[in-house]
Protein backbone atom coordinates (compact mmCIF):
# COMPACT_ATOMS: atom_id res chain seq x y z
CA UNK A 1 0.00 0.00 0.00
CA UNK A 2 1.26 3.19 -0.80
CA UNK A 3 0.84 6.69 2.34
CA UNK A 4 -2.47 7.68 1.09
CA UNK A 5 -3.98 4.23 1.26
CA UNK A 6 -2.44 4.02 4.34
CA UNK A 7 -3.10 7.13 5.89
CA UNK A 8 -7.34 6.46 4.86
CA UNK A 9 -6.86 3.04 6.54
CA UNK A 10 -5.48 3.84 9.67
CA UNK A 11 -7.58 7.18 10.13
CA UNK A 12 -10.36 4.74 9.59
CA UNK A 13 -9.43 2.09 12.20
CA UNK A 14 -8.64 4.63 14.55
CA UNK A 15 -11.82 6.25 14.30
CA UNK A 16 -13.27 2.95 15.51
CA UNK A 17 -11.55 2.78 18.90
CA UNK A 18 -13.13 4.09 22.56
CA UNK A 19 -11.67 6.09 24.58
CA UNK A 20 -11.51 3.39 27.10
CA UNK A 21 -10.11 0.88 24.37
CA UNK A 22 -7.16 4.05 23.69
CA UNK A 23 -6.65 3.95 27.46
CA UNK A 24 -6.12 0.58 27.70
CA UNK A 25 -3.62 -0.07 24.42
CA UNK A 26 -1.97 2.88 25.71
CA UNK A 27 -0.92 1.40 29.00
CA UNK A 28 0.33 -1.88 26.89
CA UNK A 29 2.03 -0.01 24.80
CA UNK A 30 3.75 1.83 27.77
CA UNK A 31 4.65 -1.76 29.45
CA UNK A 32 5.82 -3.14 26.80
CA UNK A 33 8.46 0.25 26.12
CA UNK A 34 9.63 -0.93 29.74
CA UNK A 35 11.31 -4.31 28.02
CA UNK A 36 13.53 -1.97 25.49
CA UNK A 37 17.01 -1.11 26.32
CA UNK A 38 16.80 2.73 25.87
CA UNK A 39 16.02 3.69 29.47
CA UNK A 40 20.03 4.86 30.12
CA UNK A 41 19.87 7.51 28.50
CA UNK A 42 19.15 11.14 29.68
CA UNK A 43 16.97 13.48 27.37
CA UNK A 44 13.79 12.18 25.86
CA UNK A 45 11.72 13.96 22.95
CA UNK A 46 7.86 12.77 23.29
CA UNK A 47 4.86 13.80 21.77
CA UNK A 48 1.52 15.07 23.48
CA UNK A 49 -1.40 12.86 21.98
CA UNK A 50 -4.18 14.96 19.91
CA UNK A 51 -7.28 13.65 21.57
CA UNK A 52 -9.30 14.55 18.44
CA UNK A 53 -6.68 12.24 15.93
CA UNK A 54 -7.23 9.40 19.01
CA UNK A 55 -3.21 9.04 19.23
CA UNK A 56 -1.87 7.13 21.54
CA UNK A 57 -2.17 8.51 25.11
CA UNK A 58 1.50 9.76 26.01
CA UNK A 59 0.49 10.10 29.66
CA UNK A 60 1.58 6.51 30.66
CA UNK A 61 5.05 7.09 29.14
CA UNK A 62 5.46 10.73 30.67
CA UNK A 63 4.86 8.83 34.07
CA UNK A 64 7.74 6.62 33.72
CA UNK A 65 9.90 9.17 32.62
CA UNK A 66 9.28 11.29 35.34
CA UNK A 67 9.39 8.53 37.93
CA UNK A 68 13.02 7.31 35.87
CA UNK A 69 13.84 11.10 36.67
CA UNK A 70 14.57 12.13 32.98
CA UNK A 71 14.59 15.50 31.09
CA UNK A 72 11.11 15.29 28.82
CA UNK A 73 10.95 17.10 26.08
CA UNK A 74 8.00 18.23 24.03
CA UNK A 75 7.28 20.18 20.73
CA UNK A 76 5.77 23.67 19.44
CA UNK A 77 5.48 23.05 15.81
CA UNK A 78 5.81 26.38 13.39
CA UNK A 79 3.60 25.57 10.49
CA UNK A 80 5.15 28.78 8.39
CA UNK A 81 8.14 26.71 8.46
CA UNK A 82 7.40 23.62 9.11
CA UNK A 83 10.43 23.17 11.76
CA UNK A 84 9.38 22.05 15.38
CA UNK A 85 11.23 23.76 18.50
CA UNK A 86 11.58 21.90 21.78
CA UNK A 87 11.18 22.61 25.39
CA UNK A 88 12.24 21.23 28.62
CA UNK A 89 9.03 19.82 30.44
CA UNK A 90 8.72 21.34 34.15
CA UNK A 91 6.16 21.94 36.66
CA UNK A 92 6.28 25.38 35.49
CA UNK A 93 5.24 24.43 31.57
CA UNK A 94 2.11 25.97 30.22
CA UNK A 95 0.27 23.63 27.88
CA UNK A 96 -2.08 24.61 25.43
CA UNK A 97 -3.26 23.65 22.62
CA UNK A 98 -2.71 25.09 19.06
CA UNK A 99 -5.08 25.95 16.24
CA UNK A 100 -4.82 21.77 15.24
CA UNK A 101 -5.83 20.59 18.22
CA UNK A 102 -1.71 19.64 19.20
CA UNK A 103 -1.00 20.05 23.08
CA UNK A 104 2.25 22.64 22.87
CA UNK A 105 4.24 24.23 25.58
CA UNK A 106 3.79 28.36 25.77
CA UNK A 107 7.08 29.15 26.34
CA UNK A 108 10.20 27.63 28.43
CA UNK A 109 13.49 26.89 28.48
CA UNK A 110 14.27 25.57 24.79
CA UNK A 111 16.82 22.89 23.84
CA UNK A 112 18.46 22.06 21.05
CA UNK A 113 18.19 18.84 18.73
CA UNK A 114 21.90 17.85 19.64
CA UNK A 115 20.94 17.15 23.00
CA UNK A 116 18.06 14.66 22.29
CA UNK A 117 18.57 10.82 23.14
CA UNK A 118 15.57 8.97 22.15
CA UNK A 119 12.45 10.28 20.41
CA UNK A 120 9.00 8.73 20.56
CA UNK A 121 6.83 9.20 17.54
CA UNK A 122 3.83 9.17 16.66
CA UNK A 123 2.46 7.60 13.28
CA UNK A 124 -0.65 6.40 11.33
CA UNK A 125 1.55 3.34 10.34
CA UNK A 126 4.52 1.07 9.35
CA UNK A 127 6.33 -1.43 7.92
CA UNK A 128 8.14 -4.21 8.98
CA UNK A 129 11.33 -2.41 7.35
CA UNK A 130 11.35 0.48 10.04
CA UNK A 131 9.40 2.75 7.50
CA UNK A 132 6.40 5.02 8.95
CA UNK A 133 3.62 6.89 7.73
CA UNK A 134 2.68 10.00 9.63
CA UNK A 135 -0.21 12.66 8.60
CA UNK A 136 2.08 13.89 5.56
CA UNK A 137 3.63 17.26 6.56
CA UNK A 138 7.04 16.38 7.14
CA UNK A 139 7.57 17.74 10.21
CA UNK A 140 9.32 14.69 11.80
CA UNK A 141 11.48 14.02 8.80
CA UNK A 142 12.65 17.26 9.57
CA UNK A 143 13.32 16.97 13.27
CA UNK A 144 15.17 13.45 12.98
CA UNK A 145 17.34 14.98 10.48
CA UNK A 146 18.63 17.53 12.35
CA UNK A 147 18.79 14.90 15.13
CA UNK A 148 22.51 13.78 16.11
CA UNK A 149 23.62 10.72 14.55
CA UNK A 150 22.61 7.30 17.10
CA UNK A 151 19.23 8.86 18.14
CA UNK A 152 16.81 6.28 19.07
CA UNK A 153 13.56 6.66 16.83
CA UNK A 154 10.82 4.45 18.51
CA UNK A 155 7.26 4.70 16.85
CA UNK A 156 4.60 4.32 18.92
CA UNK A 157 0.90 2.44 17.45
CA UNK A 158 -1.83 1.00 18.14
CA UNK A 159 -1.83 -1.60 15.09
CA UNK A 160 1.11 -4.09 13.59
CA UNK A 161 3.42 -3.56 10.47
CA UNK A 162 2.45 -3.58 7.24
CA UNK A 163 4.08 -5.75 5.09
CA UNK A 164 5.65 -2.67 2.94
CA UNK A 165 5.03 1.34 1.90
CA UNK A 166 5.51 1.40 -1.51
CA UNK A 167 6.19 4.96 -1.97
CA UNK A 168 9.17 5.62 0.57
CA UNK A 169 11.95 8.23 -0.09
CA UNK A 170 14.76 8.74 0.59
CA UNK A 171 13.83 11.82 2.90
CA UNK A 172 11.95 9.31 4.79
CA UNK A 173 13.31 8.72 8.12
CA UNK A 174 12.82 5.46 9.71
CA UNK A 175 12.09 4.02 12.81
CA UNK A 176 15.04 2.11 14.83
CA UNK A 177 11.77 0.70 16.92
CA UNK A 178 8.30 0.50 17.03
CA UNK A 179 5.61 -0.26 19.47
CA UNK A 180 2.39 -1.57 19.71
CA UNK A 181 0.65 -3.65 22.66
CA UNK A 182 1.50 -6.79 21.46
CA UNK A 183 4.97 -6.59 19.96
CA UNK A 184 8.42 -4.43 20.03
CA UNK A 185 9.68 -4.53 16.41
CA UNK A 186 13.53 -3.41 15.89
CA UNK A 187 14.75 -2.72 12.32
């Protein structure tokens, strides 16, 4: 299947799930990120879950970060640009959400893309090659770019791989992980 197919699919099948069923293959999906080896590591980039797109509920994850006493960092997206800027989480942060419905911090102290260890991302779908399929704008593919070389990409979903996406680029960044409640895949 090619990104739009997949995309329509995915929407679709998310679309179908209750809030309690998005609770509950949340919390999996949080356990089962306890049996990867990434948790030595210091700064972690994670996204806040757009209730409206019924993402995968961060909150679990955020949790064991804190309790692991970690730096957590999260996203304001500039979609003049396209580029995403990120912010130490604190007590302090202000969260609000922006004109697409994506939980953002106000302000805070910023930090720069060298710094960041592991990333968690989230994704419509993917393949059993590491690819994923996000909502299309890029922004990710952006971010990991910029990323220093050896950061952990871990996609977080609901669903399993696809066999392939047939239209991959080579802008595409791929996953070194990803996540659902019933398997870890590494490529």
């Amino acid at each position: 299947m090619n990104k739009a197919e997949l995309r329509k699919k995915y929407k679709a099948l998310r679309e179908n799930l209750s809030e309690n069923q998005i609770d509950n293959l949340s919390l999996t999906i949080s356990n089962q990120l306890l049996k990867l080896p990434i948790w030595t590591y210091s700064f972690y980039h994670i996204f806040l879950a757009i209730e409206e797109q019924k993402e995968v509920n961060t909150d679990y994850i955020l949790n064991i970060l804190s309790g692991k006493d970690k730096n957590i960092l999260i996203s304001k997206s500039d979609f003049k640009t396209g580029e995403m800027m990120h912010f130490l989480l604190t007590d302090n942060t202000v969260i609000k959400k922006n004109s697409y419905n994506i939980p953002e911090p106000v302000d805070g102290i910023e930090i720069t893309n060298n710094k960041i260890e592991v990333v968690f991302i989230p994704l419509l779908g993917f393949d059993k090659k590491g690819n994923r399929v996000g909502y299309g704008k890029g922004f990710y593919d952006r971010f990991l770019t910029n990323c220093k070389p050896g950061t952990i990409k871990i996609g977080l979903s609901f669903f399993e791989a696809e066999d392939e996406i047939s239209d991959v680029f080579d802008g595409d960044i791929g996953l070194d992980y990803c996540v659902t409640p019933n398997n870890s895949y590494a490529f």
